[in-house]
PDB file of N, CA and C in Angstrom:
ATOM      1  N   UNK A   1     -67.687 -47.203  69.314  1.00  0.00           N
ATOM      2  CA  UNK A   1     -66.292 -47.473  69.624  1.00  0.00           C
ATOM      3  C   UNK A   1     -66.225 -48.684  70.548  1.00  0.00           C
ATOM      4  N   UNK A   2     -65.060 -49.344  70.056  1.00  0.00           N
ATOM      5  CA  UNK A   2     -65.052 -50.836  70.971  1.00  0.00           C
ATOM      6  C   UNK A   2     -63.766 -50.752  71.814  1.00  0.00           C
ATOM      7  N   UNK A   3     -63.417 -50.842  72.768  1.00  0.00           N
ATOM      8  CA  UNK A   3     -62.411 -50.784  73.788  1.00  0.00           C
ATOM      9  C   UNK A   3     -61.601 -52.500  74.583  1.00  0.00           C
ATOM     10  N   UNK A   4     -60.670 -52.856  73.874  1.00  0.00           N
ATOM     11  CA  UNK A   4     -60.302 -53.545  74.784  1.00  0.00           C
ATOM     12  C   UNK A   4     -59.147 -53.555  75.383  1.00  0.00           C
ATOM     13  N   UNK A   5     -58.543 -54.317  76.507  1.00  0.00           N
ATOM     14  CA  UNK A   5     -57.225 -54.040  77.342  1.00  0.00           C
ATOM     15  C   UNK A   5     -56.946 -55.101  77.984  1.00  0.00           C
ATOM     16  N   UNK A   6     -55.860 -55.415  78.198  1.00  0.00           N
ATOM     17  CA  UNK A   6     -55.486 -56.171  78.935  1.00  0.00           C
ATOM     18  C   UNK A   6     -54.319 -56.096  80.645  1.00  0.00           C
ATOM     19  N   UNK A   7     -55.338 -56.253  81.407  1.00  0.00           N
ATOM     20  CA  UNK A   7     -54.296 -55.795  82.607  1.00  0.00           C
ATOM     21  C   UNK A   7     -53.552 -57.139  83.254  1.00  0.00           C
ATOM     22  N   UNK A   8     -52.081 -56.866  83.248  1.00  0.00           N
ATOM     23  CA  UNK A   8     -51.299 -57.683  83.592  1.00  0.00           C
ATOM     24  C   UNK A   8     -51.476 -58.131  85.136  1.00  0.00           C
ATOM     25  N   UNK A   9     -52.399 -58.091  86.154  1.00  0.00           N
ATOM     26  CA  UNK A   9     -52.661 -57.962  87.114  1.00  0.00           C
ATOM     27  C   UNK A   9     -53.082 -59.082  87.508  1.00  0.00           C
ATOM     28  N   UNK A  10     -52.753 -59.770  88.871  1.00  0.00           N
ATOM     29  CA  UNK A  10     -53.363 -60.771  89.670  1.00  0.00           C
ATOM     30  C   UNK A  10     -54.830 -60.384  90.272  1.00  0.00           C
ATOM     31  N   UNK A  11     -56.156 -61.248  89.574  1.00  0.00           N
ATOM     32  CA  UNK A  11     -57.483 -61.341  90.080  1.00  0.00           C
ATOM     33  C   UNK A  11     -57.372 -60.195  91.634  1.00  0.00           C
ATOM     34  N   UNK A  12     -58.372 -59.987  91.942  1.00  0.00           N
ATOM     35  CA  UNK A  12     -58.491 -60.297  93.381  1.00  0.00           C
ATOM     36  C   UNK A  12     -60.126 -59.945  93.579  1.00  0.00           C
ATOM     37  N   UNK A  13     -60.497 -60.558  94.757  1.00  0.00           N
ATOM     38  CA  UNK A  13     -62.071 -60.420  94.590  1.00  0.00           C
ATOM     39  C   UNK A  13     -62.085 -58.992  95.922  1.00  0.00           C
ATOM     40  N   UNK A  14     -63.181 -57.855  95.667  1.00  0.00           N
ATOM     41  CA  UNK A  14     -63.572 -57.065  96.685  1.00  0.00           C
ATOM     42  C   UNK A  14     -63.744 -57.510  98.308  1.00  0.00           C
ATOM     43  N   UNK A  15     -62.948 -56.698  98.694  1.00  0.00           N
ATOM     44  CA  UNK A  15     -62.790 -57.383 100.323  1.00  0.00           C
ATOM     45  C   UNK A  15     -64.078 -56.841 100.925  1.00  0.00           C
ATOM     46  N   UNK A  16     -64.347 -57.420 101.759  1.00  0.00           N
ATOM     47  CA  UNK A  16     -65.515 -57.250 102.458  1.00  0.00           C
ATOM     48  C   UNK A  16     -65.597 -55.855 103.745  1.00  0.00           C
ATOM     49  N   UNK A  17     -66.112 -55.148 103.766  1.00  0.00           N
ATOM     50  CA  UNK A  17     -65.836 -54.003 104.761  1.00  0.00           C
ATOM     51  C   UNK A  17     -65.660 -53.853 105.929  1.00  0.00           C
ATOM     52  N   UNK A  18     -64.613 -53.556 106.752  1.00  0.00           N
ATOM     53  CA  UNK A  18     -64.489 -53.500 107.938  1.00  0.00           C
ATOM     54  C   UNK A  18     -64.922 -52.495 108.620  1.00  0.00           C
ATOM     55  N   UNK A  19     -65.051 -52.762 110.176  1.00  0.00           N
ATOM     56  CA  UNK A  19     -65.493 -51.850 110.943  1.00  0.00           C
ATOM     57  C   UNK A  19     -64.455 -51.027 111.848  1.00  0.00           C
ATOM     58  N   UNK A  20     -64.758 -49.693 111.783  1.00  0.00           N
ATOM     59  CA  UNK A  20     -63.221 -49.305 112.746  1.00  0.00           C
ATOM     60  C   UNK A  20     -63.384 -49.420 114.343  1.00  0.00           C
ATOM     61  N   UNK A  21     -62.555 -49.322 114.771  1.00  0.00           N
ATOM     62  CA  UNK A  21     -63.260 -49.130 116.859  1.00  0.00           C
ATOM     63  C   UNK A  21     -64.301 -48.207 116.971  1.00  0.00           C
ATOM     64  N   UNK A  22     -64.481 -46.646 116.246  1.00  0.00           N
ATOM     65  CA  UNK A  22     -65.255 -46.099 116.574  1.00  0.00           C
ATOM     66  C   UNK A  22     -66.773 -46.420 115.870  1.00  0.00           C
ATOM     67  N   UNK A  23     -66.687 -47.173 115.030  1.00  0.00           N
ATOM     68  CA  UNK A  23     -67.855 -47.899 114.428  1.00  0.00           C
ATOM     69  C   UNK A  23     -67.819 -47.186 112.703  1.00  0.00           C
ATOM     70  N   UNK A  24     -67.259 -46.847 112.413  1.00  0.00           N
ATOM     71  CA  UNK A  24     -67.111 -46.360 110.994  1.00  0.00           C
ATOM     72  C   UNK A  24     -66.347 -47.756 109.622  1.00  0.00           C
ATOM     73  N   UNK A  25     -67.413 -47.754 108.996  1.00  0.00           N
ATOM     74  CA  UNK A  25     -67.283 -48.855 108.004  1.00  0.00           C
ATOM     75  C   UNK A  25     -65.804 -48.029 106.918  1.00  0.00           C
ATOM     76  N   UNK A  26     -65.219 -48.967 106.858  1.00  0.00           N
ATOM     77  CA  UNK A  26     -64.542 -48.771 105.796  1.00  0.00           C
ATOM     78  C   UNK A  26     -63.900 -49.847 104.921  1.00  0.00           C
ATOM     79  N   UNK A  27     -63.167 -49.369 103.548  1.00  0.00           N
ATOM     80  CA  UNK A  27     -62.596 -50.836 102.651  1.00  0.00           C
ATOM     81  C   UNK A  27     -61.357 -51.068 103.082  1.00  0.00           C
ATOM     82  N   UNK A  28     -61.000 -51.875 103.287  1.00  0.00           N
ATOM     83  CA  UNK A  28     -59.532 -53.249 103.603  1.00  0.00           C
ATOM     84  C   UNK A  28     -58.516 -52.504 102.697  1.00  0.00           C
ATOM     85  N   UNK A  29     -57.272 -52.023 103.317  1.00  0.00           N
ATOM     86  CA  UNK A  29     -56.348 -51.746 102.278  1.00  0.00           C
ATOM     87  C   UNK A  29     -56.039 -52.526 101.302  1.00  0.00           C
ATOM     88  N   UNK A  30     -56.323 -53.438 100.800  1.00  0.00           N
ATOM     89  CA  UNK A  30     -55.986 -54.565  99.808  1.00  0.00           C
ATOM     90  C   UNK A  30     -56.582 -54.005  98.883  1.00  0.00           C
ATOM     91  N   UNK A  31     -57.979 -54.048  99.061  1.00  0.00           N
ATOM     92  CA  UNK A  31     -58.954 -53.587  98.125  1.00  0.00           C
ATOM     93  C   UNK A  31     -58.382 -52.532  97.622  1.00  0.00           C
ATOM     94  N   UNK A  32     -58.587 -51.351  97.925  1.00  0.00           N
ATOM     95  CA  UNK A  32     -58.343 -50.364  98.052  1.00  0.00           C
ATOM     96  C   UNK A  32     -57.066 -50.003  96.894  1.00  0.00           C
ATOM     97  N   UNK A  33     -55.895 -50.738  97.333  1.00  0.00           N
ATOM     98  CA  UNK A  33     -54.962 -50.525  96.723  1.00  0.00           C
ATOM     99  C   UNK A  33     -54.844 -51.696  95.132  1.00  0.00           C
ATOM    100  N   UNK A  34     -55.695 -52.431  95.368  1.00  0.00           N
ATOM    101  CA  UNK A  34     -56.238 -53.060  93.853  1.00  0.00           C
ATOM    102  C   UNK A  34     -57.019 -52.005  92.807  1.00  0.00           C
ATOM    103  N   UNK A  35     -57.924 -51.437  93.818  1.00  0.00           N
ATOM    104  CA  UNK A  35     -58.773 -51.038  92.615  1.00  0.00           C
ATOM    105  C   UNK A  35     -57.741 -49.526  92.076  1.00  0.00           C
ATOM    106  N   UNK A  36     -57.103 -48.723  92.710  1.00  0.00           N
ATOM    107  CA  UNK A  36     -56.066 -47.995  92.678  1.00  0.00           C
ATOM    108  C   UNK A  36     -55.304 -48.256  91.070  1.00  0.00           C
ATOM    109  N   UNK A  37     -54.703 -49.304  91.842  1.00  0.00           N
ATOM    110  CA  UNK A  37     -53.908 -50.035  90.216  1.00  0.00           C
ATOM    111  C   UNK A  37     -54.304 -50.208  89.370  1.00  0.00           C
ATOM    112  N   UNK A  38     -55.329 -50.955  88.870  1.00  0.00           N
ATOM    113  CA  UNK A  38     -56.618 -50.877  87.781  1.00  0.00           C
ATOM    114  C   UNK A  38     -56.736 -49.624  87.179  1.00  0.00           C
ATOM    115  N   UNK A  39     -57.129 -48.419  87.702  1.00  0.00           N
ATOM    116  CA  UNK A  39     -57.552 -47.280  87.598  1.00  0.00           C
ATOM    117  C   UNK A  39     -56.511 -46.780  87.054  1.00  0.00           C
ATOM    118  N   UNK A  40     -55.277 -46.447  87.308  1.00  0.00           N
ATOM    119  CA  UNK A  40     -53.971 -46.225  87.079  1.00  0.00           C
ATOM    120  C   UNK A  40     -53.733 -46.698  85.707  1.00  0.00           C
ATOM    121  N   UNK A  41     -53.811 -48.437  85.456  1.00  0.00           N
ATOM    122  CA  UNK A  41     -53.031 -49.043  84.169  1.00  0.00           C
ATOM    123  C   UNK A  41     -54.457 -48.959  83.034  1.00  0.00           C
ATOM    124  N   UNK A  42     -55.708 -47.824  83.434  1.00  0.00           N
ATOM    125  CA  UNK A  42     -56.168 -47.981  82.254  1.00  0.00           C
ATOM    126  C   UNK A  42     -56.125 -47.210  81.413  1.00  0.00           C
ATOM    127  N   UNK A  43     -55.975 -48.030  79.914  1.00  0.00           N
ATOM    128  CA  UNK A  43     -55.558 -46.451  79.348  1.00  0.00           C
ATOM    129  C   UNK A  43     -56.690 -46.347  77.850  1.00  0.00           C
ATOM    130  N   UNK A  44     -57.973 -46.511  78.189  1.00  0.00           N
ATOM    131  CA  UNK A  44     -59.098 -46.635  77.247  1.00  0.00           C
ATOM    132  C   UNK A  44     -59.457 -45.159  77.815  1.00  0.00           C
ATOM    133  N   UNK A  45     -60.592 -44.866  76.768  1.00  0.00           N
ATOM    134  CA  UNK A  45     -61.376 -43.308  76.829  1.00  0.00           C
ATOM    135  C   UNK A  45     -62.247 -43.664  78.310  1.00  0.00           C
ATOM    136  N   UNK A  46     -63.282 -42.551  78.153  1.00  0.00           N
ATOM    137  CA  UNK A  46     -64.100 -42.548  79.287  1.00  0.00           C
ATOM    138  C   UNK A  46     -65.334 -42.383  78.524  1.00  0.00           C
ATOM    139  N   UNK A  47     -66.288 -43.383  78.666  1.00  0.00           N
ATOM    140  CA  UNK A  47     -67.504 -43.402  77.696  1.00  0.00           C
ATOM    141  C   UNK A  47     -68.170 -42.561  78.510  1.00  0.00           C
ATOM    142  N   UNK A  48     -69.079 -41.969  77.895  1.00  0.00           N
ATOM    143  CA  UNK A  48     -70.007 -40.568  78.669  1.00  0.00           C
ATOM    144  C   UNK A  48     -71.111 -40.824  77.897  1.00  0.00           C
ATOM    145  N   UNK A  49     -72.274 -41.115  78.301  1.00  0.00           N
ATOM    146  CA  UNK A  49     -73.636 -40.993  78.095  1.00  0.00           C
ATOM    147  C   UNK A  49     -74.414 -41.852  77.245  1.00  0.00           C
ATOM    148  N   UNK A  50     -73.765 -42.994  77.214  1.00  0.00           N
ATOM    149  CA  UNK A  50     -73.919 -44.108  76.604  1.00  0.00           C
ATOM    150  C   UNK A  50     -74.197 -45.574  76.873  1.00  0.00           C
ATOM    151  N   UNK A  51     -75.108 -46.038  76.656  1.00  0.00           N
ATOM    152  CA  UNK A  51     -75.315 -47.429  77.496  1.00  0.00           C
ATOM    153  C   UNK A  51     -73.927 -48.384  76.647  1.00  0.00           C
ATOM    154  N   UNK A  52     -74.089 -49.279  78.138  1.00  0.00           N
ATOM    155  CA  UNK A  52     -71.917 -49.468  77.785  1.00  0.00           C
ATOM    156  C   UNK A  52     -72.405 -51.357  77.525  1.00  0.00           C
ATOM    157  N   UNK A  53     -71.724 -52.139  77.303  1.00  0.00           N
ATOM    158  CA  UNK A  53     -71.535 -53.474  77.964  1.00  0.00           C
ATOM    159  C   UNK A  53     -70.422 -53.952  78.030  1.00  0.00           C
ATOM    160  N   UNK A  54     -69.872 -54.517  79.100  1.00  0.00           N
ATOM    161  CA  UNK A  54     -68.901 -54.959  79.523  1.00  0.00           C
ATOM    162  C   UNK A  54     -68.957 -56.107  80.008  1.00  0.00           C
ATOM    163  N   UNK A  55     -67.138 -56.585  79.277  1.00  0.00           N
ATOM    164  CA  UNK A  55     -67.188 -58.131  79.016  1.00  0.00           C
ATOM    165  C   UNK A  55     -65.831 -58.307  79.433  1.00  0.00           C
ATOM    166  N   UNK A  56     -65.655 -59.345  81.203  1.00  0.00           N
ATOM    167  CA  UNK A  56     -64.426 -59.095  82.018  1.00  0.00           C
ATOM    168  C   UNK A  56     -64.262 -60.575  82.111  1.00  0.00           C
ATOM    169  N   UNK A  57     -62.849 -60.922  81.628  1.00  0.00           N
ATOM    170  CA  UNK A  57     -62.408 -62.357  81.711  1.00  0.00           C
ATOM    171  C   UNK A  57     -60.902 -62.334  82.761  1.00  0.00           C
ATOM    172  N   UNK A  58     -61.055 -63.291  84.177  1.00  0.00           N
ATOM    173  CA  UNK A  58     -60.372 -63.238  85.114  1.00  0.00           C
ATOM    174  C   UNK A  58     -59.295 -64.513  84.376  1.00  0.00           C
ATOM    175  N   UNK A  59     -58.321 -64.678  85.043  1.00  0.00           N
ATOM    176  CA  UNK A  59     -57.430 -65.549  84.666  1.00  0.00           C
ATOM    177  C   UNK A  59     -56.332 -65.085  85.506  1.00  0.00           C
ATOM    178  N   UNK A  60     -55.283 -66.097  86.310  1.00  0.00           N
ATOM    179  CA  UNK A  60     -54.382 -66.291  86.443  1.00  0.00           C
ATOM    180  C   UNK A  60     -53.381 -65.067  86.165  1.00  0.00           C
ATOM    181  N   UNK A  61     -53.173 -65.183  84.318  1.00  0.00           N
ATOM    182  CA  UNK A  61     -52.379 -64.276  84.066  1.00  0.00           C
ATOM    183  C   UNK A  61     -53.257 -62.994  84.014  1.00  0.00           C
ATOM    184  N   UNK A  62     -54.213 -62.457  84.187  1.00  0.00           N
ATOM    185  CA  UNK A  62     -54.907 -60.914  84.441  1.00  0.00           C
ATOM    186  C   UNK A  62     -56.177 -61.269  84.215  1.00  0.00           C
ATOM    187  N   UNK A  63     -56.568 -59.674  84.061  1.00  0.00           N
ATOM    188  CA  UNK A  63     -57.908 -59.550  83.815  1.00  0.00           C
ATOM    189  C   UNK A  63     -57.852 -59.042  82.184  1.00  0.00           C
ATOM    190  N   UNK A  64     -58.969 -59.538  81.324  1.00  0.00           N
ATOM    191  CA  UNK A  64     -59.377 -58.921  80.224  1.00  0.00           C
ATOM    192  C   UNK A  64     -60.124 -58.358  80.160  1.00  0.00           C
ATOM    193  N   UNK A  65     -60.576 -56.924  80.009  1.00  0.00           N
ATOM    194  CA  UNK A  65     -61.470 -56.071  79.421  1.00  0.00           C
ATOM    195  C   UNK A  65     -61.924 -55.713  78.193  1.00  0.00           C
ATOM    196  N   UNK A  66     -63.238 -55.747  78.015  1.00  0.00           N
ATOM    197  CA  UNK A  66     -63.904 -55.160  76.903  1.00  0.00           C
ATOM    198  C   UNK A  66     -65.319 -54.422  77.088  1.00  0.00           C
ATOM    199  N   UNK A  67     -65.168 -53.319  76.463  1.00  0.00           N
ATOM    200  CA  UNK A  67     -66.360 -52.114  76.614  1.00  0.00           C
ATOM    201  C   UNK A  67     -66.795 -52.006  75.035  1.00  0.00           C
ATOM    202  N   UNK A  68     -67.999 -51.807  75.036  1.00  0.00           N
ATOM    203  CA  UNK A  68     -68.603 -52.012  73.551  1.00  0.00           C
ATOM    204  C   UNK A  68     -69.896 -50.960  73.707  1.00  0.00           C
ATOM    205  N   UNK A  69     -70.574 -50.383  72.718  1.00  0.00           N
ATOM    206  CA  UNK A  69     -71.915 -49.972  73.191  1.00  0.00           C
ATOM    207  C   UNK A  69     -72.973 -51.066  72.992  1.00  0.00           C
ATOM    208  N   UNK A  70     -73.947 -50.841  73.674  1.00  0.00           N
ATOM    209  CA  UNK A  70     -75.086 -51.735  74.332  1.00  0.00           C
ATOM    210  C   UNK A  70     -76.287 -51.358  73.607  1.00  0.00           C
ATOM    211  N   UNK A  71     -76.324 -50.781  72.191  1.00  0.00           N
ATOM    212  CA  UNK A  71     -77.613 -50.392  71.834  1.00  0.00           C
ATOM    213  C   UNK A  71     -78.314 -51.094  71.842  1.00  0.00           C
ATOM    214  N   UNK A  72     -78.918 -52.432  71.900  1.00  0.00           N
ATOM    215  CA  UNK A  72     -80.238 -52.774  72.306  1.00  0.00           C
ATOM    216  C   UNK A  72     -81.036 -52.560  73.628  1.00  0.00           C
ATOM    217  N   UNK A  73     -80.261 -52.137  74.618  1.00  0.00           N
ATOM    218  CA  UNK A  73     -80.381 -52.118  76.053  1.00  0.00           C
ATOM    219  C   UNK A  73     -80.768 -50.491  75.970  1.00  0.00           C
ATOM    220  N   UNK A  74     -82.154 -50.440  76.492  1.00  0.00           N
ATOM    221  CA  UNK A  74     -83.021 -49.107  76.665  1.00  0.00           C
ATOM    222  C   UNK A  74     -82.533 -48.633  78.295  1.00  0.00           C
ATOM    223  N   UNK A  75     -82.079 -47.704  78.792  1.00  0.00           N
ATOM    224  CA  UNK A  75     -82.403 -47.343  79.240  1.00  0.00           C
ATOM    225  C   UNK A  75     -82.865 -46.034  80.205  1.00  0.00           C
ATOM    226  N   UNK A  76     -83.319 -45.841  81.103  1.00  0.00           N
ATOM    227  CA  UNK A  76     -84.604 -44.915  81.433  1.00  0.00           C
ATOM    228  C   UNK A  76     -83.379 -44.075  82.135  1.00  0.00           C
ATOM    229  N   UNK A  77     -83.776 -43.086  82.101  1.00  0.00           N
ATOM    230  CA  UNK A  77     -82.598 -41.381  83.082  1.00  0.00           C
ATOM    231  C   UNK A  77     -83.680 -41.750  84.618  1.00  0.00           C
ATOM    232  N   UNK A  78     -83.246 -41.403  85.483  1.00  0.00           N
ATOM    233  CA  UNK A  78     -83.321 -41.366  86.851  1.00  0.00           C
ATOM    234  C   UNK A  78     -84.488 -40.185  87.064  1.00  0.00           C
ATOM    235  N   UNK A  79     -85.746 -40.744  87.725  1.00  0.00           N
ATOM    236  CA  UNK A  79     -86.888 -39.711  87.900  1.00  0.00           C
ATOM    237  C   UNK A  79     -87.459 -39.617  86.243  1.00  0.00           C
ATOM    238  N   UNK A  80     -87.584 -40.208  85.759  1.00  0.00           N
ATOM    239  CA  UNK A  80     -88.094 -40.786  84.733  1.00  0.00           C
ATOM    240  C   UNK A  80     -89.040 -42.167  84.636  1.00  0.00           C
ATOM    241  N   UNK A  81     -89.563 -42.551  85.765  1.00  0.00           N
ATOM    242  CA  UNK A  81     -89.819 -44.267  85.706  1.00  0.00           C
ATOM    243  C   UNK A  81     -88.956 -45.147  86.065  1.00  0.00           C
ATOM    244  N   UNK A  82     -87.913 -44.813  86.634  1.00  0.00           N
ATOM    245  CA  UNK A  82     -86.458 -45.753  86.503  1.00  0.00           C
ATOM    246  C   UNK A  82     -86.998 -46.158  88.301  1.00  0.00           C
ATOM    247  N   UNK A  83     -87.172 -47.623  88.359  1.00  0.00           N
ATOM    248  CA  UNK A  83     -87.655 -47.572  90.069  1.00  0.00           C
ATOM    249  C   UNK A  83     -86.339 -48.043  90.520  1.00  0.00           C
ATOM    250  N   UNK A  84     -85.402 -48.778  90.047  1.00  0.00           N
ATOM    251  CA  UNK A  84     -84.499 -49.034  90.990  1.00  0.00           C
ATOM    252  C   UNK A  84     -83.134 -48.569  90.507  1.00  0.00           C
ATOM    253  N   UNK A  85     -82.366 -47.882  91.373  1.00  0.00           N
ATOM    254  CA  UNK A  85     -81.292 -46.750  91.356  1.00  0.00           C
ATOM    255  C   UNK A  85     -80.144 -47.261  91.604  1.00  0.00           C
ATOM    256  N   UNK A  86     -80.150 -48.349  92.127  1.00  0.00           N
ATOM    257  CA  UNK A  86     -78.734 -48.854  92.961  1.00  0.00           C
ATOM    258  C   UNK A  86     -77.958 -49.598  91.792  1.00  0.00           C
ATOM    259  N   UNK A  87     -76.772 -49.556  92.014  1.00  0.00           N
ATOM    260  CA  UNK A  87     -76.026 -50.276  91.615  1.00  0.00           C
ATOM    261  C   UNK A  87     -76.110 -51.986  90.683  1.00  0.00           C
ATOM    262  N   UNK A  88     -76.234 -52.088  89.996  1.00  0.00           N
ATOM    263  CA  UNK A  88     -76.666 -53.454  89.362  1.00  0.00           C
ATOM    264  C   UNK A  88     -75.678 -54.583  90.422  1.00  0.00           C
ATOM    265  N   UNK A  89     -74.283 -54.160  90.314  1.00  0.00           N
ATOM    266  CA  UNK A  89     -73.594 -55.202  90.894  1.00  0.00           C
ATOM    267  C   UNK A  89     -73.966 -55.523  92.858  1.00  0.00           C
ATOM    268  N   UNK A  90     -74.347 -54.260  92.686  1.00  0.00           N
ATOM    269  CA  UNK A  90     -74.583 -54.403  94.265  1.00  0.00           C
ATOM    270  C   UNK A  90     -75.986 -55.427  94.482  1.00  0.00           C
ATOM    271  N   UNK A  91     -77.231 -55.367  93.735  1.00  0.00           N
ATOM    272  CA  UNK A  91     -78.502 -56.079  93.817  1.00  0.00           C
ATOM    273  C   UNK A  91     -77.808 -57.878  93.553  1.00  0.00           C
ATOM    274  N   UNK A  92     -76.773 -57.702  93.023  1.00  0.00           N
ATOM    275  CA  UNK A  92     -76.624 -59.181  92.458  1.00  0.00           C
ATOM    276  C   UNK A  92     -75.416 -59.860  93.815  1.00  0.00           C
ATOM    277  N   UNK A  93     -75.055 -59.228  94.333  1.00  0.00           N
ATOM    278  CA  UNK A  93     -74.278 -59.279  95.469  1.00  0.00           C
ATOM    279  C   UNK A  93     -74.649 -59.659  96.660  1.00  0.00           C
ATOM    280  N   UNK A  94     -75.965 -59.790  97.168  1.00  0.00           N
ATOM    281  CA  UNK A  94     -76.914 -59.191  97.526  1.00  0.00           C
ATOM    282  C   UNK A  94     -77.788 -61.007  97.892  1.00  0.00           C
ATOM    283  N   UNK A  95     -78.048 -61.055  96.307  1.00  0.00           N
ATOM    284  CA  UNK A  95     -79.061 -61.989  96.188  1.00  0.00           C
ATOM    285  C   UNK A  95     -77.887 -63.268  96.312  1.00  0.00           C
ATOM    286  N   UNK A  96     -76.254 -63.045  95.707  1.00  0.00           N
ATOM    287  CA  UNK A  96     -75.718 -64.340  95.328  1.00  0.00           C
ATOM    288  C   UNK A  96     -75.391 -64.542  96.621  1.00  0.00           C
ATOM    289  N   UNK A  97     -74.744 -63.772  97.890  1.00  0.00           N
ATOM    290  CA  UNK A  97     -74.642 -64.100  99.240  1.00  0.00           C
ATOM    291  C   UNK A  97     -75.507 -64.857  99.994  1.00  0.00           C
ATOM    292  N   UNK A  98     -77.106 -64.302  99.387  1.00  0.00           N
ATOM    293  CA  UNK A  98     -77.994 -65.186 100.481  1.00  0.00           C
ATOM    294  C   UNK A  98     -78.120 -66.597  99.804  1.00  0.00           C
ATOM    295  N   UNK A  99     -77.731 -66.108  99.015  1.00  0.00           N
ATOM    296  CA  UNK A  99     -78.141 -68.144  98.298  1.00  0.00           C
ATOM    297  C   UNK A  99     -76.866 -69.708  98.758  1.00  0.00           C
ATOM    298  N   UNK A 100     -75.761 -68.571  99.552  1.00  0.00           N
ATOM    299  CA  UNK A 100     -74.645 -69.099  99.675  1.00  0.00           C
ATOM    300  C   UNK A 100     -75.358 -69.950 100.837  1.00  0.00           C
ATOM    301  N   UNK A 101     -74.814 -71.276 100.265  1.00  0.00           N
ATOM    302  CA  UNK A 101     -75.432 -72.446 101.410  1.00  0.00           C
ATOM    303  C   UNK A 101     -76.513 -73.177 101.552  1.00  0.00           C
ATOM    304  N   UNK A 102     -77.469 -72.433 100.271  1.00  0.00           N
ATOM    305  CA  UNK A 102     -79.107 -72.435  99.981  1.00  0.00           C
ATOM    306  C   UNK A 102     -79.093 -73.270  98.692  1.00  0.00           C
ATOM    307  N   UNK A 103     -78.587 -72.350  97.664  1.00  0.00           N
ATOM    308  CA  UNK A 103     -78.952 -72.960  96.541  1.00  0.00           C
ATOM    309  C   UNK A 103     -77.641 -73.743  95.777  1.00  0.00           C
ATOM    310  N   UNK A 104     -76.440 -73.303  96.404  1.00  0.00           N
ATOM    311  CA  UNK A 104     -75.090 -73.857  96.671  1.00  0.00           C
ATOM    312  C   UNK A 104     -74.099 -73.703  97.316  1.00  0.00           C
ATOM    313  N   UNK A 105     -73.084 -74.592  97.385  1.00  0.00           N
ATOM    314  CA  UNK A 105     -72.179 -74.181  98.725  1.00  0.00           C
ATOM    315  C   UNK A 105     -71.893 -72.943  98.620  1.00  0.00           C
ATOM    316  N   UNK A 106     -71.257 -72.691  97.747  1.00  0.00           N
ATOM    317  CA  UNK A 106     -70.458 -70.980  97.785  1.00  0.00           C
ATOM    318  C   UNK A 106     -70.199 -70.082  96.603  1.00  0.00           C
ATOM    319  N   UNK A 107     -70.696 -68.988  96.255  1.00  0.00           N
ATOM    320  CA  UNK A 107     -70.753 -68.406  95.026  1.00  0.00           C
ATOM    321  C   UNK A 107     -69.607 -67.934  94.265  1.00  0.00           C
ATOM    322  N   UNK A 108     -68.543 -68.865  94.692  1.00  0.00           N
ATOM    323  CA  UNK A 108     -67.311 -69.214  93.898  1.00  0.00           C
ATOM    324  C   UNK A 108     -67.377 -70.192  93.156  1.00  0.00           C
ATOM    325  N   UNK A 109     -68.575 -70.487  93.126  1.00  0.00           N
ATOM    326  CA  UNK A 109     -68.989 -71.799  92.086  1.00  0.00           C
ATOM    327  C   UNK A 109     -69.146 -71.299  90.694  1.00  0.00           C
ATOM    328  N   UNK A 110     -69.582 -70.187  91.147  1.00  0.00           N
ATOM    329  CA  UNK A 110     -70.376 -69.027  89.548  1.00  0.00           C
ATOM    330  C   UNK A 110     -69.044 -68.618  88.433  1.00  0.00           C
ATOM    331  N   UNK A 111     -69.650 -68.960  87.613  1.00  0.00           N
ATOM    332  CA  UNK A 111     -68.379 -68.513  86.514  1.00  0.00           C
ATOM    333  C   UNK A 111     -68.798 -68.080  85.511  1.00  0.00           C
ATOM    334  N   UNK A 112     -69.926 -67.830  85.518  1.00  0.00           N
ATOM    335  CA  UNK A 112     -70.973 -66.734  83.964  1.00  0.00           C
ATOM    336  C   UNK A 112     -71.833 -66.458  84.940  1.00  0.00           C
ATOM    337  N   UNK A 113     -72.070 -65.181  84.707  1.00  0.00           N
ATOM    338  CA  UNK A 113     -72.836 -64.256  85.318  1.00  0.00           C
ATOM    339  C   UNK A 113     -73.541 -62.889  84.700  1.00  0.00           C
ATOM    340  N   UNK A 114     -74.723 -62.801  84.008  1.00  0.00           N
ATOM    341  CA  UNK A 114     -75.254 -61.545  83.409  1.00  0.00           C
ATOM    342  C   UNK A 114     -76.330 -61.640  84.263  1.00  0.00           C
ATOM    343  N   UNK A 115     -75.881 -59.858  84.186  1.00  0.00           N
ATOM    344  CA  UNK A 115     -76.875 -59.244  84.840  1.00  0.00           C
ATOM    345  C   UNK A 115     -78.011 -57.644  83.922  1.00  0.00           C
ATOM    346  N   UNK A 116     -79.145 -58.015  84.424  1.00  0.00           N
ATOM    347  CA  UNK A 116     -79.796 -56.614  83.636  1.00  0.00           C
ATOM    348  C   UNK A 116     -80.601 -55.934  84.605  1.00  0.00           C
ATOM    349  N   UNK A 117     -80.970 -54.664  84.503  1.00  0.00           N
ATOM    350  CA  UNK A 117     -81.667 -53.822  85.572  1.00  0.00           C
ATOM    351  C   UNK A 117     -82.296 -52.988  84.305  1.00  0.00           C
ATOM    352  N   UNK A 118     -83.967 -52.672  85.242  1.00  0.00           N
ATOM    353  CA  UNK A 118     -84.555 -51.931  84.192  1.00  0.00           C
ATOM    354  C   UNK A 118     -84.775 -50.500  85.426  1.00  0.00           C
TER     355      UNK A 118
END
């Protein structure tokens, strides 16, 4: 099954986490109330147990979504051989921050971006 959608929605990029007075991290109401809306205007299935790929085009006038299955992409269940657990977007988050200033000014430069985790 192939899934696509279109959300009428203005971009916005993940706000960065704040700290409260008592020292407790938390997300920026902005965020917060973005990803809210998203969640809300989608109105595709919920893929369950299936390697997915997803294909997100930002623009002005919204975001485009597309979910497809990924059968060439193997991969491993957790405690199986699988060594790294985290989040794909988070490892790439990660690496594109430290490069900010290194390998270019600012990783708002990036405008294709794939990522794979084994």
């Amino acid at each position: 099954m192939r899934f696509s959608q279109f959300f009428e929605l203005r971009p916005r990029p993940k706000g960065r986490p704040r700290m409260s007075r008592s020292g407790f991290a938390y997300t920026p109401p902005e965020t917060v109330k973005f990803e809210k809306q998203v969640a809300a205007m989608y109105e595709g299935p919920k893929f369950e147990d299936e390697r997915l790929a997803v294909h997100l085009k930002f623009s002005e006038a919204g975001i485009a979504l597309e979910i497809f299955p990924a059968k060439k992409v193997k991969m491993v269940k957790k405690g199986k051989g699988r060594k790294l657990s985290g989040d794909i977007d988070n490892y790439a988050k990660a690496v594109l921050d430290a490069l900010n200033g290194v390998a270019y000014d600012d990783d708002k430069q990036i405008v294709l971006l794939m990522l794979e985790k084994e």
